[in-house]
Protein backbone atom coordinates (compact mmCIF):
# COMPACT_ATOMS: atom_id res chain seq x y z
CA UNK A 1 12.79 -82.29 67.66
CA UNK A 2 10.63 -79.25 68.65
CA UNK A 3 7.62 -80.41 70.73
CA UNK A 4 4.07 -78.41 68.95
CA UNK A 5 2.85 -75.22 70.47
CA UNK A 6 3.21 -71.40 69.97
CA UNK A 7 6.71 -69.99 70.84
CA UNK A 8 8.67 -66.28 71.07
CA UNK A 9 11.50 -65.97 68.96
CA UNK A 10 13.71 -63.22 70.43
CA UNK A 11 16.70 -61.42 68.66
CA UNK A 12 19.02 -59.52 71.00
CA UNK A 13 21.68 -57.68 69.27
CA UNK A 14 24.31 -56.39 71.33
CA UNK A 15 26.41 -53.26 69.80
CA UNK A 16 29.74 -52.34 71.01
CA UNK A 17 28.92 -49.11 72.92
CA UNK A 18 26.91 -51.06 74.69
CA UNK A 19 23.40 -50.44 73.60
CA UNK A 20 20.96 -53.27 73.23
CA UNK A 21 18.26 -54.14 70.71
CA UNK A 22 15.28 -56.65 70.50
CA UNK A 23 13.36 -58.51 68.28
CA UNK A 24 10.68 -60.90 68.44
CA UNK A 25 8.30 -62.94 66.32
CA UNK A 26 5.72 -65.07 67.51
CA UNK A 27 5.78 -68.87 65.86
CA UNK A 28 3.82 -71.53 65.80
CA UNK A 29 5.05 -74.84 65.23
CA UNK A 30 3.53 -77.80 64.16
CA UNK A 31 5.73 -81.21 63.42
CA UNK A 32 3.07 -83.51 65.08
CA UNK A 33 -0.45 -82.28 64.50
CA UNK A 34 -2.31 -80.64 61.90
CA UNK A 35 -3.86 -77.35 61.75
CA UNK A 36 -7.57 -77.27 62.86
CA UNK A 37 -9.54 -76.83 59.74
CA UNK A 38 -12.58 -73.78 59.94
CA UNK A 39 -15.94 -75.32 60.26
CA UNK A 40 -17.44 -72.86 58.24
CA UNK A 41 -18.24 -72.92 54.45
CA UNK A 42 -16.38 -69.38 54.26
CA UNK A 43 -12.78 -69.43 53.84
CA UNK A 44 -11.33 -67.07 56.52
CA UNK A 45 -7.58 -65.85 56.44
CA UNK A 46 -5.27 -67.94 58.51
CA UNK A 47 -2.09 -66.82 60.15
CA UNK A 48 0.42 -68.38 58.15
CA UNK A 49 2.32 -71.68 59.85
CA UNK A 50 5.94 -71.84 60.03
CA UNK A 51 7.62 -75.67 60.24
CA UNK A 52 10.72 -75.96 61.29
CA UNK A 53 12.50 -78.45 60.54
CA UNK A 54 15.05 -78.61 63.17
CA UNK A 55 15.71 -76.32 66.44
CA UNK A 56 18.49 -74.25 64.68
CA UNK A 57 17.53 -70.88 63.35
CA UNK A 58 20.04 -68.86 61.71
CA UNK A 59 19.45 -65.04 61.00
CA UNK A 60 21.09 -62.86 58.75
CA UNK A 61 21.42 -59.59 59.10
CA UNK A 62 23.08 -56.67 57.70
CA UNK A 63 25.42 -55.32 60.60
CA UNK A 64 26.32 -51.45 60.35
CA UNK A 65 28.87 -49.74 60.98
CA UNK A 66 29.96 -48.69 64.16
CA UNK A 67 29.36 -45.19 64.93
CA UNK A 68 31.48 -42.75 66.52
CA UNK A 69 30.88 -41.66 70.18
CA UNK A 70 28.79 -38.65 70.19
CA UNK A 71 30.72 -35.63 71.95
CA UNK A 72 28.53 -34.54 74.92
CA UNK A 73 27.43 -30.72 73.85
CA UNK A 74 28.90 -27.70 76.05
CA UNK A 75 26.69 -26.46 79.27
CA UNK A 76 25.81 -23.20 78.81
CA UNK A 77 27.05 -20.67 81.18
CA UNK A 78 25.25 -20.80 85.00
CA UNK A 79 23.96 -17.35 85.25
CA UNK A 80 23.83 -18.00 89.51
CA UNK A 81 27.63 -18.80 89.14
CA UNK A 82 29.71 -16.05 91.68
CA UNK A 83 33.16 -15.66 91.34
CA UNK A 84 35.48 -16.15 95.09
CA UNK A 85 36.11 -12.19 94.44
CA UNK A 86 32.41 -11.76 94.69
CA UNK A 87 31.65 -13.47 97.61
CA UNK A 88 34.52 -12.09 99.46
CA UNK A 89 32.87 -8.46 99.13
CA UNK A 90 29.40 -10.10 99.91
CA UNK A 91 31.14 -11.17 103.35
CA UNK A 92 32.63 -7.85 103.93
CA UNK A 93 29.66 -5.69 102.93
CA UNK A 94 27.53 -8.03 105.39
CA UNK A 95 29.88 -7.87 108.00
CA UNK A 96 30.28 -3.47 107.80
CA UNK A 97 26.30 -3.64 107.73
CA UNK A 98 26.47 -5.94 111.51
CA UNK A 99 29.49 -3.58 112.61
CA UNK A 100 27.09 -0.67 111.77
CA UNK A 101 23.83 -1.84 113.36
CA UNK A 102 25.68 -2.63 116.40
CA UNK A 103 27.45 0.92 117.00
CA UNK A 104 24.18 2.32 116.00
CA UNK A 105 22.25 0.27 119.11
CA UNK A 106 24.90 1.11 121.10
CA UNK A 107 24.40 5.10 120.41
CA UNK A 108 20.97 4.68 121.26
CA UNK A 109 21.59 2.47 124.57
CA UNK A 110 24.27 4.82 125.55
CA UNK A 111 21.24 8.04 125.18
CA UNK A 112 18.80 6.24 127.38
CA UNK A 113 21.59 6.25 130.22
CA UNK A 114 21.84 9.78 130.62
C-alpha cells in the first residue's frame, strides 16, 4: 500500500505543560523493487532495509511522569531601586540648590546697579 522510495518518520510528543518533542528516522521502503546489488566483488556494509508491511506504525513508548511546575526563583534585590521618601528629598534638595543660585544671581545683578 506504500508506494517505494525513502521517507521521514517523525514522532511528535506533546507533554501537558506544553512542551514539544521530536523524533525522526529516515526509512526506506521497498514492497515493489529490489535492492540494487554492489557491482563489486567486495562486500560493502549496507544500510539496513525496513519493509513495511502496511502504512500503520505503532510506537511504544514509556511515558513519564508528569513533573511539577518549576517555581520561578526570587529576583534579587535592584540595587538602583529608590524609595518615594528618597526621591521626595532629591526634589527638595534640587529645588533649595535653584532657589539658591537664583538669590545668589540676583545679589550679584543687584551690585552691578549701584
Amino acid at each position: 500500500a506504500i508506494s517505494d522510495g525513502e521517507y521521514v518518520v517523525r514522532l511528535r510528543v506533546t507533554s501537558q505543560d506544553g512542551t514539544i518533542q521530536d523524533a525522526t528516522v529516515a526509512v526506506q521502503v521497498r514492497n515493489y523493487t529490489t535492492p540494487l546489488l554492489a557491482k563489486s566483488t567486495s562486500i560493502a556494509p549496507q544500510a539496513p532495509t525496513l519493509q513495511i508491511a502496511s502504512p500503520i506504525v505503532v510506537l511504544a513508548s514509556a511515558t513519564a511522569a508528569p513533573r511539577a511546575p518549576v517555581a520561578p526563583s526570587p529576583l534579587p534585590s535592584n540595587p538602583a531601586a529608590l524609595t518615594t521618601s528618597s526621591v521626595y528629598a532629591g526634589f527638595w534638595r534640587g529645588a533649595l540648590v535653584v532657589a539658591v543660585l537664583f538669590l545668589m544671581l540676583g545679589l550679584i545683578l543687584l551690585k552691578r546697579r549701584q
